[in-house]
Protein backbone atom coordinates (compact mmCIF):
# COMPACT_ATOMS: atom_id res chain seq x y z
CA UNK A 1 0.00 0.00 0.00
CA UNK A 2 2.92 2.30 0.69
CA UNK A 3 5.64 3.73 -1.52
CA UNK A 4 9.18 5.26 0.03
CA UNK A 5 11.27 7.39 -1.95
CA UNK A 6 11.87 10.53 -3.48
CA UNK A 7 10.44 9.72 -7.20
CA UNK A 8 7.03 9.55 -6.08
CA UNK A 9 7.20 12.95 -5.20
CA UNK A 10 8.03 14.29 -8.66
CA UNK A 11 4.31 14.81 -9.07
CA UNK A 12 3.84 16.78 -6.29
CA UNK A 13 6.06 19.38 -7.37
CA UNK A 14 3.64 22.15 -8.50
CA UNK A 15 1.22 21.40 -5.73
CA UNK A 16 3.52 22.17 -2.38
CA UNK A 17 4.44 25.03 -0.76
CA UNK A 18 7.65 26.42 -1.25
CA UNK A 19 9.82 23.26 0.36
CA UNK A 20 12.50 21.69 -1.19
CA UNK A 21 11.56 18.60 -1.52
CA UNK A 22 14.71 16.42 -2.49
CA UNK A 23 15.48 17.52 1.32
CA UNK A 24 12.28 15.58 2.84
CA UNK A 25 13.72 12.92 5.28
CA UNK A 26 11.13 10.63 4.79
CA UNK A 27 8.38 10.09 2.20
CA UNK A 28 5.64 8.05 2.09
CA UNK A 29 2.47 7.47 -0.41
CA UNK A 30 -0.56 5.04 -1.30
CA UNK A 31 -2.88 5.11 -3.78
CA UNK A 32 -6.69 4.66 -2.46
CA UNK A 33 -9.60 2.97 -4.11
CA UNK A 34 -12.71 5.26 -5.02
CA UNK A 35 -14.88 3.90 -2.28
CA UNK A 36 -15.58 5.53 1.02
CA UNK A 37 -13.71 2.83 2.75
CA UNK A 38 -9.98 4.10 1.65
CA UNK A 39 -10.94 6.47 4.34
CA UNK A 40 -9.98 4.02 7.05
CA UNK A 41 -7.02 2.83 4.55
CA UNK A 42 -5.92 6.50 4.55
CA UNK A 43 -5.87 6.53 8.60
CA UNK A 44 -4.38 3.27 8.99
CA UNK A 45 -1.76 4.37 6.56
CA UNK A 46 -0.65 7.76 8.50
CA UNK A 47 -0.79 6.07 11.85
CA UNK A 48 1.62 3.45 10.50
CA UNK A 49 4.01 6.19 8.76
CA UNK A 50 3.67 8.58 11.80
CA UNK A 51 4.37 5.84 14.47
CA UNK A 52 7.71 4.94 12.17
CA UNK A 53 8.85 8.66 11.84
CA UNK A 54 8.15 9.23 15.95
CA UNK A 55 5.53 11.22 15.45
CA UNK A 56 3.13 9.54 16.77
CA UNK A 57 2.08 12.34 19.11
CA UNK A 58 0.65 14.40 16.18
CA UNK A 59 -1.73 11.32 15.01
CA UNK A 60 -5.12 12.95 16.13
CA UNK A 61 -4.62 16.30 14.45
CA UNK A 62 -2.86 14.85 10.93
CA UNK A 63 -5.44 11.83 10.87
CA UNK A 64 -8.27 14.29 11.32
CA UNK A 65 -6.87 16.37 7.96
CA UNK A 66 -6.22 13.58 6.24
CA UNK A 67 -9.51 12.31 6.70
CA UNK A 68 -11.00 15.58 5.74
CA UNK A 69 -8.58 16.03 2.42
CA UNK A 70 -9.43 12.33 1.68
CA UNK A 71 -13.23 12.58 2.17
CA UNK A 72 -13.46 15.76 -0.18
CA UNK A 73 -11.17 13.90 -2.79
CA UNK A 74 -13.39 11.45 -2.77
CA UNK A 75 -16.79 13.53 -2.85
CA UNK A 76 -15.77 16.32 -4.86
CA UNK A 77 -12.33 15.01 -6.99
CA UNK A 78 -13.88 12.07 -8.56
CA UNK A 79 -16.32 12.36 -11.50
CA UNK A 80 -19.97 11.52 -10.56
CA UNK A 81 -21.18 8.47 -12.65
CA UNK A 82 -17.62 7.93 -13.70
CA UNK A 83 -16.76 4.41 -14.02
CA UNK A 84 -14.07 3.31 -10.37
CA UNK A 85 -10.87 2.65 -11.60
CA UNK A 86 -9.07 -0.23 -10.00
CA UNK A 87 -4.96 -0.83 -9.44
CA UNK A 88 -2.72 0.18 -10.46
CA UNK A 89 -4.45 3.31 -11.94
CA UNK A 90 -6.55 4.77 -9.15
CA UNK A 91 -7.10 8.27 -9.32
CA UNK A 92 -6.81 9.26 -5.52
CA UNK A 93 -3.56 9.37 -3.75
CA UNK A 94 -2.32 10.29 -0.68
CA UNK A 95 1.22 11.13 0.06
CA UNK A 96 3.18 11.99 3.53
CA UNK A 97 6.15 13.88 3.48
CA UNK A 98 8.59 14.93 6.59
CA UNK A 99 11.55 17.34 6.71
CA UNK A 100 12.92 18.37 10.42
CA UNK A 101 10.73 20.21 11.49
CA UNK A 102 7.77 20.29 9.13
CA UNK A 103 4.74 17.54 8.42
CA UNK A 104 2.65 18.02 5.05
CA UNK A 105 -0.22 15.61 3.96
CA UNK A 106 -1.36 16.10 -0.23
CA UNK A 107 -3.90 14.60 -1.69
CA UNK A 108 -3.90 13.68 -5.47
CA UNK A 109 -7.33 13.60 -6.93
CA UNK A 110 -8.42 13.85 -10.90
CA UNK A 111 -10.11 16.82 -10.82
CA UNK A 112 -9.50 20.44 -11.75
CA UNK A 113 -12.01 22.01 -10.00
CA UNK A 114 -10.73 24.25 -6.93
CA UNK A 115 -11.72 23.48 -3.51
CA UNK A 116 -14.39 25.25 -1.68
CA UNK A 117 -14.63 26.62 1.13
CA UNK A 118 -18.14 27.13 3.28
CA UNK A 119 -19.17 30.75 2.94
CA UNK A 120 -21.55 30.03 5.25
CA UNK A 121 -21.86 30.05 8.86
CA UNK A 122 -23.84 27.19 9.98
CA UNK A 123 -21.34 24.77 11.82
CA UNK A 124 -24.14 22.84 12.69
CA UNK A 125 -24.63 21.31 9.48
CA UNK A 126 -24.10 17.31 8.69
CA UNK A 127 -21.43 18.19 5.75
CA UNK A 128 -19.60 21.12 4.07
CA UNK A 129 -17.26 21.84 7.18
CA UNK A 130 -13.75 20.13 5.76
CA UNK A 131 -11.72 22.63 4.98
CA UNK A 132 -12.70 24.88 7.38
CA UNK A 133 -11.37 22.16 10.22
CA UNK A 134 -7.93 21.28 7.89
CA UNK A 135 -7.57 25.14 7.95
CA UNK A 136 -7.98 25.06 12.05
CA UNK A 137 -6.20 21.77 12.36
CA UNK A 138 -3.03 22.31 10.30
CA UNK A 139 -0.48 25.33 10.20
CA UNK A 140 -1.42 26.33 6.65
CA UNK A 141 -3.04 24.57 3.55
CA UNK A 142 -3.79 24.96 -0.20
CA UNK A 143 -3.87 23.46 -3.42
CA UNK A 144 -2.55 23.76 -6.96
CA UNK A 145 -3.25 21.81 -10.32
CA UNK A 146 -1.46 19.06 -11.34
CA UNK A 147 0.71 19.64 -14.94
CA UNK A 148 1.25 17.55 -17.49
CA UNK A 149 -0.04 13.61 -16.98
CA UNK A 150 -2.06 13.11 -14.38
CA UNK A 151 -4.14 16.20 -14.60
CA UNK A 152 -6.03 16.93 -11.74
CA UNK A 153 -4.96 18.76 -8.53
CA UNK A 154 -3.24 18.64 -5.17
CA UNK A 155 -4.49 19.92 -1.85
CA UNK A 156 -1.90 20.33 0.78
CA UNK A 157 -1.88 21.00 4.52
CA UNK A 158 1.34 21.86 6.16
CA UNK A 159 2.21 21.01 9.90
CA UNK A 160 5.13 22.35 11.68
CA UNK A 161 7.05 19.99 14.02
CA UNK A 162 9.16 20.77 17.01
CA UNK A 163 12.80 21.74 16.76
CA UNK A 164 14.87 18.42 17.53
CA UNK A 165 16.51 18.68 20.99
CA UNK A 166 20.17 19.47 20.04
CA UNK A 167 19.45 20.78 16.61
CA UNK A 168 20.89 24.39 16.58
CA UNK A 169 18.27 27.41 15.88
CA UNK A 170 18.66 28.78 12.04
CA UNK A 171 20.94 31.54 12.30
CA UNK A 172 22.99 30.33 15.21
């Protein structure tokens, strides 16, 4: 389900912020079927990775924005009546990428279309609230479109991580 390494994030390259991203420490990616259930394969998968980078502590807030950017891949990226593509080719993809001190989640999907945010106020209703928790839940998000094969788009959130103890302050 996983992929390490530093091609798989080729890709990503128009749809992160400003990182570079031949310096990410660790990597990590899956593909997910179109079907609610990847979901749970989504969560699984970053409590796995997080627990093997030692960053387990930060499960609650990245599974909660992965399960958001996930969710609204699924709902929104995917064409409605569009035949489900199976392996290898499946069109959502979710990859996890860590430098020292910073955390970001993206989420392939196929379409072009921008993500919306709620204009509204109404946190009481059933659906429509996603981005509004990955932008209260992560440090910063956003999203670009994909060039080139795959089209589509990325949506990003960004998490900073604690300095390392011992690891000297930028500057000093």
């Amino acid at each position: 389900m996983g992929t390490n390494g530093s091609t798989m994030l080729e890709p990503l390259r128009q749809g992160l912020p400003p990182l570079n991203l031949a310096a990410a420490s660790d990597a990590a990616s899956c593909a997910l079927p179109a079907r609610y259930e990847a979901v749970r394969e989504a969560r699984q998968f970053t409590r796995k990775t997080l627990d093997q980078w030692n960053l387990g502590d930060r499960f609650d807030d990245v599974c909660l924005v992965v399960s958001e950017l996930v969710t609204n891949a699924l709902r929104h990226g995917l064409p409605a009546g569009a035949p489900r593509p199976t392996a290898p080719d499946l069109p959502v993809r979710l990859h996890l990428m860590r430098w020292t001190e910073r955390l970001v989640c993206a989420v392939r999907d196929p379409s072009d279309d921008s993500p919306v945010t709620r204009e509204s106020d109404d946190f009481s209703a059933e659906s429509g609230r996603g981005l509004f928790l990955v932008e209260s839940f992560s440090d910063s998000w956003g999203w670009h479109p994909m060039t080139g094969a795959p089209s589509g788009k990325v949506v990003w959130a960004l998490f900073r991580l604690p300095r390392p103890a011992g690891h000297p302050c930028p500057g000093s």
